[in-house]
C-alpha atoms as a PDB file:
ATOM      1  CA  UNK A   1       0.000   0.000   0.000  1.00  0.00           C
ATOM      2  CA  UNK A   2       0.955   3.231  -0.779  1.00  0.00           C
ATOM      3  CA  UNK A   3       1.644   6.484   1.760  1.00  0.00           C
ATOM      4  CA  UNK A   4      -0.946   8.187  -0.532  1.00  0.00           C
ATOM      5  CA  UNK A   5      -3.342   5.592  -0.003  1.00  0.00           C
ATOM      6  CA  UNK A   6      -2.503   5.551   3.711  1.00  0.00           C
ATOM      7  CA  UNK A   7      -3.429   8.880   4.203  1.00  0.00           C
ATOM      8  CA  UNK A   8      -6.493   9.063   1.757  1.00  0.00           C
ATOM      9  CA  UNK A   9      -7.809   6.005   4.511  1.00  0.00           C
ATOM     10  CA  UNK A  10      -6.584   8.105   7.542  1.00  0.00           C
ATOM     11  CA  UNK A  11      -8.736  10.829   6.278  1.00  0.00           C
ATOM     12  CA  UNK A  12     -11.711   9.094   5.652  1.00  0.00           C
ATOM     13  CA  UNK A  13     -11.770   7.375   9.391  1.00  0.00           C
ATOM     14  CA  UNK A  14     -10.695  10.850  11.016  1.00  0.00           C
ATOM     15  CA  UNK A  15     -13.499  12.627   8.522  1.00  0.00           C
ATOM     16  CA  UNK A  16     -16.087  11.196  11.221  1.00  0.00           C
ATOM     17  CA  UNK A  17     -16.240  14.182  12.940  1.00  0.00           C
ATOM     18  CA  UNK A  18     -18.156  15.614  10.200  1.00  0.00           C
ATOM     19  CA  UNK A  19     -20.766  13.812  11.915  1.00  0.00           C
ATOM     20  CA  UNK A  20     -20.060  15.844  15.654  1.00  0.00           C
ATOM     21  CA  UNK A  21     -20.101  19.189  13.197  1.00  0.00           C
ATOM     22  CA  UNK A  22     -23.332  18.398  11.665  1.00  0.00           C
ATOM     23  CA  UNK A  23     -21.548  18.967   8.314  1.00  0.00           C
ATOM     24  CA  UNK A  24     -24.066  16.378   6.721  1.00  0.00           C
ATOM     25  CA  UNK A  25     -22.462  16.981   2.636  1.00  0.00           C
ATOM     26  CA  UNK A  26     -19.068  15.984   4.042  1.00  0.00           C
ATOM     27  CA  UNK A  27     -20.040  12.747   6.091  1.00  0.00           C
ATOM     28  CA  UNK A  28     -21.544  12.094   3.166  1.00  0.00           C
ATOM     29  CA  UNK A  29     -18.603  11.860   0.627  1.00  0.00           C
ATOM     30  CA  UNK A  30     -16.806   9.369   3.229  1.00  0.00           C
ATOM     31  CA  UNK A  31     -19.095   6.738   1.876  1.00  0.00           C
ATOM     32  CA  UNK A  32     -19.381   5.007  -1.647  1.00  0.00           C
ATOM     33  CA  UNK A  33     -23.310   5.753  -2.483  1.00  0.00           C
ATOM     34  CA  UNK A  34     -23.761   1.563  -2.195  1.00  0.00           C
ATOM     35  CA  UNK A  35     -22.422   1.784   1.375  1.00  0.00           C
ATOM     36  CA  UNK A  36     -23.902   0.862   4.497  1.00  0.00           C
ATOM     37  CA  UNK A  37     -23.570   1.444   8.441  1.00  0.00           C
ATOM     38  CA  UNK A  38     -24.620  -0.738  10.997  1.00  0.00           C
ATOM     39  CA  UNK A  39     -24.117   0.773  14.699  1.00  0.00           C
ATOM     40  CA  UNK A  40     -26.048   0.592  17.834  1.00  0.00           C
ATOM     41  CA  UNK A  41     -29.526   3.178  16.673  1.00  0.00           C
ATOM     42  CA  UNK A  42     -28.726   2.272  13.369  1.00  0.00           C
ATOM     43  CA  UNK A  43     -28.433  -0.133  10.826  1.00  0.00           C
ATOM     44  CA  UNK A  44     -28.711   0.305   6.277  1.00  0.00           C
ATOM     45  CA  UNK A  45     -27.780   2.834   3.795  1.00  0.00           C
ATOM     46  CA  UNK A  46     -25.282   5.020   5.212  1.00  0.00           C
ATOM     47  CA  UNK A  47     -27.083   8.211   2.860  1.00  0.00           C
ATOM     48  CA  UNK A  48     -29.688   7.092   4.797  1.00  0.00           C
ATOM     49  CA  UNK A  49     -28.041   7.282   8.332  1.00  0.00           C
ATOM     50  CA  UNK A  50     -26.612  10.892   7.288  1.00  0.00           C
ATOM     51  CA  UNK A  51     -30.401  11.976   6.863  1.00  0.00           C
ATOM     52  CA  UNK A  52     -31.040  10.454  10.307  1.00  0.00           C
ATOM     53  CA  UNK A  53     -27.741  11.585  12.168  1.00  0.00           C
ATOM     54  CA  UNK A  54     -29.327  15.242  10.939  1.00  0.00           C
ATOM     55  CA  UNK A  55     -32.225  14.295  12.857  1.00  0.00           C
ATOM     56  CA  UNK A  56     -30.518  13.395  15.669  1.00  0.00           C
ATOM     57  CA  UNK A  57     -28.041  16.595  15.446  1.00  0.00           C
ATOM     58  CA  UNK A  58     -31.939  18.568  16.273  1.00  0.00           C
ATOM     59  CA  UNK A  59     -32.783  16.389  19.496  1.00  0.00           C
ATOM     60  CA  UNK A  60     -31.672  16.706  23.197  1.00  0.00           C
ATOM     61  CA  UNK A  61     -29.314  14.191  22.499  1.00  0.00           C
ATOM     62  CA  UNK A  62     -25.670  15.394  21.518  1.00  0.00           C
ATOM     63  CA  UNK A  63     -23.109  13.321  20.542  1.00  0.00           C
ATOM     64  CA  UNK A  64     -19.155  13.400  20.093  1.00  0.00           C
ATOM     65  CA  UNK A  65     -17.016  10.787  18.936  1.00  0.00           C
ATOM     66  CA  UNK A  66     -12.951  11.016  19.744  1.00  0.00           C
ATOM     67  CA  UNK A  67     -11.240   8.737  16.996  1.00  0.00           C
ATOM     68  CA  UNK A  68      -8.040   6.853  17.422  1.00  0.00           C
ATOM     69  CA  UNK A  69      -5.765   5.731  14.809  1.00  0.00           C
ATOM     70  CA  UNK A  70      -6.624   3.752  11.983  1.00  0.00           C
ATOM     71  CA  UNK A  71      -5.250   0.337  11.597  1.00  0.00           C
ATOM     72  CA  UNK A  72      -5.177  -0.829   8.066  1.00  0.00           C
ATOM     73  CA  UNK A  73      -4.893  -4.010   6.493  1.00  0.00           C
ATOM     74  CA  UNK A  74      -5.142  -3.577   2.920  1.00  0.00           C
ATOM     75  CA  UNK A  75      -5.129  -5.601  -0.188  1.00  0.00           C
ATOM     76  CA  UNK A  76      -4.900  -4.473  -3.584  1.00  0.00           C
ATOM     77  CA  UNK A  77      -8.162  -1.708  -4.155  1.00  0.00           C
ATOM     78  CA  UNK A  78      -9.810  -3.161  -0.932  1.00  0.00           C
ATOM     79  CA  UNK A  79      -8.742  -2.489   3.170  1.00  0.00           C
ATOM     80  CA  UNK A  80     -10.032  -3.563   6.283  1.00  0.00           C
ATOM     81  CA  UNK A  81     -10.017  -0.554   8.918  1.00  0.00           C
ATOM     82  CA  UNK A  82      -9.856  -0.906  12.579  1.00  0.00           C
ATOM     83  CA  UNK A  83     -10.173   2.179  14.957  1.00  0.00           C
ATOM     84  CA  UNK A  84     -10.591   2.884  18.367  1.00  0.00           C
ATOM     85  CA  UNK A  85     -13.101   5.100  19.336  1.00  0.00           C
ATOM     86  CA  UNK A  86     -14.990   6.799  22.169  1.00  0.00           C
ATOM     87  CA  UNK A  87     -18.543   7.853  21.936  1.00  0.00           C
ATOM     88  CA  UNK A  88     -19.686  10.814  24.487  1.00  0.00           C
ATOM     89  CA  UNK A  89     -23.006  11.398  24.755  1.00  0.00           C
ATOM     90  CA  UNK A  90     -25.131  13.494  26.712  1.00  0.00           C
ATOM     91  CA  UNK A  91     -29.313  14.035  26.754  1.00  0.00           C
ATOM     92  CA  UNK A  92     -29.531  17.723  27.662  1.00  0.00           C
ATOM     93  CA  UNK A  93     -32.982  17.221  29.098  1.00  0.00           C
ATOM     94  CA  UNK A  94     -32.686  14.587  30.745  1.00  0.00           C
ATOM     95  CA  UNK A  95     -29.451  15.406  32.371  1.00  0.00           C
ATOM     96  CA  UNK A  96     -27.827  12.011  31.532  1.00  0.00           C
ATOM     97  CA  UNK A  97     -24.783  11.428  30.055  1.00  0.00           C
ATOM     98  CA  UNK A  98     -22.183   8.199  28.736  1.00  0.00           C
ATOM     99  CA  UNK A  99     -19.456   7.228  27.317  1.00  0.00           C
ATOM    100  CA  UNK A 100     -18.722   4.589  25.129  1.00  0.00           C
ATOM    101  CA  UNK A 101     -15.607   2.881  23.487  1.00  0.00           C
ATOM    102  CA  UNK A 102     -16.248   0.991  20.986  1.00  0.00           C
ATOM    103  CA  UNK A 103     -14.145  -0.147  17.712  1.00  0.00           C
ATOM    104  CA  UNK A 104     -15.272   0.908  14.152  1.00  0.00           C
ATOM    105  CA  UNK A 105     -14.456  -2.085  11.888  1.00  0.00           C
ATOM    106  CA  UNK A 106     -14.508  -0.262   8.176  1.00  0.00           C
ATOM    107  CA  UNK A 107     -14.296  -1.893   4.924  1.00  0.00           C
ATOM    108  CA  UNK A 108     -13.095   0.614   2.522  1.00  0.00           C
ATOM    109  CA  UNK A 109     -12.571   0.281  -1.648  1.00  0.00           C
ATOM    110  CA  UNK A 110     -10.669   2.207  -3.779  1.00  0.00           C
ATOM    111  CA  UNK A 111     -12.967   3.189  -7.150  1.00  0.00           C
ATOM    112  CA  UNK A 112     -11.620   5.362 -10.118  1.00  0.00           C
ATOM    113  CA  UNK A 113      -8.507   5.925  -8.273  1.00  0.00           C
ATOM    114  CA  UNK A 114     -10.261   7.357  -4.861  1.00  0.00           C
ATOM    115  CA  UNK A 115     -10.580   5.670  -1.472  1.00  0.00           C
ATOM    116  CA  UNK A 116     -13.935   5.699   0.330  1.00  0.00           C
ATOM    117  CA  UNK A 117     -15.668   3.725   2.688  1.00  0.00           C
ATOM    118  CA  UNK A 118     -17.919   1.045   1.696  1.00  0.00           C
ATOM    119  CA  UNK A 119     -19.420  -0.713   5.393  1.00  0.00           C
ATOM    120  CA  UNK A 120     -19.096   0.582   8.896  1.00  0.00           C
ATOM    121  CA  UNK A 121     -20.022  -1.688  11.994  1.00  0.00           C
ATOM    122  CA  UNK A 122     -18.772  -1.219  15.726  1.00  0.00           C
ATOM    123  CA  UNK A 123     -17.260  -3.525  18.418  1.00  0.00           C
ATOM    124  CA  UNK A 124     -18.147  -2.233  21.567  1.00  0.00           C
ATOM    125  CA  UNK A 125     -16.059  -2.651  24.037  1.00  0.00           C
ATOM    126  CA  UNK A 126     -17.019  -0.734  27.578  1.00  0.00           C
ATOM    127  CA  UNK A 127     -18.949   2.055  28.852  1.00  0.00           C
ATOM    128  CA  UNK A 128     -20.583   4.138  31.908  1.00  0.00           C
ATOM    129  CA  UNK A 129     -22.869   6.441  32.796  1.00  0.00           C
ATOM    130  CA  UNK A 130     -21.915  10.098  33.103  1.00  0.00           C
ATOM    131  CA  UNK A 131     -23.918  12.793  35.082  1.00  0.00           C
ATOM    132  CA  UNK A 132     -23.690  16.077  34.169  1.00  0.00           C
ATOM    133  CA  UNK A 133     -25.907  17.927  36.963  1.00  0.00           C
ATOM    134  CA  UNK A 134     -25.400  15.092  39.183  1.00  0.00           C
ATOM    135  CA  UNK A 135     -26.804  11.511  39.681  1.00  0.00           C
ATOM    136  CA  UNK A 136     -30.167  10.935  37.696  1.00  0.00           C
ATOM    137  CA  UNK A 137     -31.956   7.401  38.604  1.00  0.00           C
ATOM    138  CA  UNK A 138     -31.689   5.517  35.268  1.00  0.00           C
ATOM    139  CA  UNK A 139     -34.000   2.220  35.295  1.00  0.00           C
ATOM    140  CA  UNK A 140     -31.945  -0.710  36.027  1.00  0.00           C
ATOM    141  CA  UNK A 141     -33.909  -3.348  34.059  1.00  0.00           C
ATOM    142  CA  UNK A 142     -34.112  -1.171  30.779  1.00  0.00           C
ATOM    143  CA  UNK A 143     -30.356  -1.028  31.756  1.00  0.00           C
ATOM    144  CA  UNK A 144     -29.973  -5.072  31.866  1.00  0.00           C
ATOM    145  CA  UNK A 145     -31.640  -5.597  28.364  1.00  0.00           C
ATOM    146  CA  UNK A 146     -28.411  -4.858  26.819  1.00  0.00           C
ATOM    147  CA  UNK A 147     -24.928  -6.374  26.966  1.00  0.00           C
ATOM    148  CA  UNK A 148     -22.849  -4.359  29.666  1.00  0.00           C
ATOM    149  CA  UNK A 149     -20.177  -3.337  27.032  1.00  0.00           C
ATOM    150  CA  UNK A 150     -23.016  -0.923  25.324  1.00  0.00           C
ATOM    151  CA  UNK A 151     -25.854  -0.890  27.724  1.00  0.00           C
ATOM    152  CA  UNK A 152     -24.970   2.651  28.865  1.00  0.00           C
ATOM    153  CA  UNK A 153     -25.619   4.058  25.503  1.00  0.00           C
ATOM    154  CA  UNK A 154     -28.490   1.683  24.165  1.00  0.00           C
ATOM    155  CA  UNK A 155     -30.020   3.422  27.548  1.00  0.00           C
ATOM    156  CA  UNK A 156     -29.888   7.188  26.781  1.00  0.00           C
ATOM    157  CA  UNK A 157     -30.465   6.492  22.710  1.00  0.00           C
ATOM    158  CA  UNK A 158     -33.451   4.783  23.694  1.00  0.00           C
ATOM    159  CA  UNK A 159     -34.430   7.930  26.288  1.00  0.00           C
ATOM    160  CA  UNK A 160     -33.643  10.095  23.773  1.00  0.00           C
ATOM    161  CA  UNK A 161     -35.994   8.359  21.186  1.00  0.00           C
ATOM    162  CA  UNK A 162     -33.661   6.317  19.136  1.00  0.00           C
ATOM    163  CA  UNK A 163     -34.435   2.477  19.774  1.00  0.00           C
ATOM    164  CA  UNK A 164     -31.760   0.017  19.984  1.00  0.00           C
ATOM    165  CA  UNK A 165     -33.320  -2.962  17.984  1.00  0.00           C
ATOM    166  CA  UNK A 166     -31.027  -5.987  18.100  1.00  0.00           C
ATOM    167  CA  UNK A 167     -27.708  -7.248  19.841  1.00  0.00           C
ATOM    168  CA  UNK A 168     -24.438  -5.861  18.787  1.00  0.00           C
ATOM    169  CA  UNK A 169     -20.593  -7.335  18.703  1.00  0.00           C
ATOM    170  CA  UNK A 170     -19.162  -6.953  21.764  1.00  0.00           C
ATOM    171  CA  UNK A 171     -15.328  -7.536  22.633  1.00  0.00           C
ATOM    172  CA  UNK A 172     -14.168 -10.975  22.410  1.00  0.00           C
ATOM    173  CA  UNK A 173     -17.592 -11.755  21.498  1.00  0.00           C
ATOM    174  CA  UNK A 174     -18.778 -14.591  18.367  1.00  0.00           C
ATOM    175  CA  UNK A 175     -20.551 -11.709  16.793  1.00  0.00           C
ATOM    176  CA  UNK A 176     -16.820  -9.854  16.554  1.00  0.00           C
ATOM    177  CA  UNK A 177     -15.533 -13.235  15.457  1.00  0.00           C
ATOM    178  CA  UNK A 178     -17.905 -13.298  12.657  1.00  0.00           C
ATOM    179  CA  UNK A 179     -17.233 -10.034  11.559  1.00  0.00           C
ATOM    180  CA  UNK A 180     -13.930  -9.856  11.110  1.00  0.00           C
ATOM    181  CA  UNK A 181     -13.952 -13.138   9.536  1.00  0.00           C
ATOM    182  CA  UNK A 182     -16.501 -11.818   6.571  1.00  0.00           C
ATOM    183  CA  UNK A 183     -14.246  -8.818   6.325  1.00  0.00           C
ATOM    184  CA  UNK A 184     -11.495 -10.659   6.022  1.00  0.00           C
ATOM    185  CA  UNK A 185     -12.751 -13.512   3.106  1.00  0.00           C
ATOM    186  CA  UNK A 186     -13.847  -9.862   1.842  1.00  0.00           C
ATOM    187  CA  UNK A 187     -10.634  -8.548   1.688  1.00  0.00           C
ATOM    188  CA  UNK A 188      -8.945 -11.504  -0.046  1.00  0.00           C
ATOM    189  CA  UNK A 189     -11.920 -12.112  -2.004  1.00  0.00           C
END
């Protein structure tokens, strides 16, 4: 792989805060038009979770996501992308915070001589509860419905209106096994 092609990659994974500046265009043009996202409120087209995160962006709920470096595994026009990540999150009304870290797993394809991404899912891997105006009760069987790693955040997006519908990969998890073994026979494929 080539340092251009590094970078191009690098770009793409640290263009997520696009997302955090409601700059909806720009989010956007990370993503091949075929490409999809799968994450805890959300799961299909990602020009489809763009129009959504824009919904989001004009509820209580704000969101910030601090983005590590990209690993990258690539072969020939195709690379597998891990990053570490934290989600913040805070519900303004209801005065209830978290914060997540999780692990974006990105499949990314170079077309016509550009990189962009093509799927997004998330690992999770732990979070808490954060109280911004001090301690708020939170309802400990809503809580318990989700695995610990993510259960914090599944909480306050489902306070905030944005239903968590399914179970997600989790670290060390068969669901992570699974993915990274379909993004890998991707990658070679």
């Amino acid at each position: 792989m080539q340092v251009e092609d590094q970078i191009q990659i690098s770009d793409l994974i640290n263009g997520w805060m696009y997302r955090d500046l409601g700059a909806w265009d720009k989010l956007r043009g990370l993503f091949h038009a075929d490409g999809t996202i799968e994450v805890t409120w959300f799961e299909g087209a990602f020009g489809d979770f763009v129009d959504a995160s824009a919904r989001m962006g004009r509820s209580a709920l704000r969101t910030k996501h601090l983005i590590g470096s990209p690993v990258i595994s690539a072969h020939g026009n195709r690379a597998i992308v891990e990053t570490n990540a934290v989600i913040v999150a805070d519900n303004i009304e209801l005065g209830l915070g978290c914060a997540a870290h999780n692990r974006f797993i990105d499949r990314a394809e170079k077309r016509n001589g550009t990189w962009k991404l093509l799927r997004r899912e998330s690992v999770y891997d732990m979070g808490s509860f954060t109280f911004p105006s001090g301690v708020v009760e939170v309802a400990r069987d809503a809580v318990a419905r989700h695995p610990r790693e993510y259960a914090a955040l599944a909480y306050l997006l489902e306070q905030s209106g944005f239903p968590v519908r399914r179970v997600f990969a989790t670290r060390g998890s068969g669901l992570e096994r699974m993915m990274k073994a379909e993004a890998r026979d991707w990658l070679l494929g």
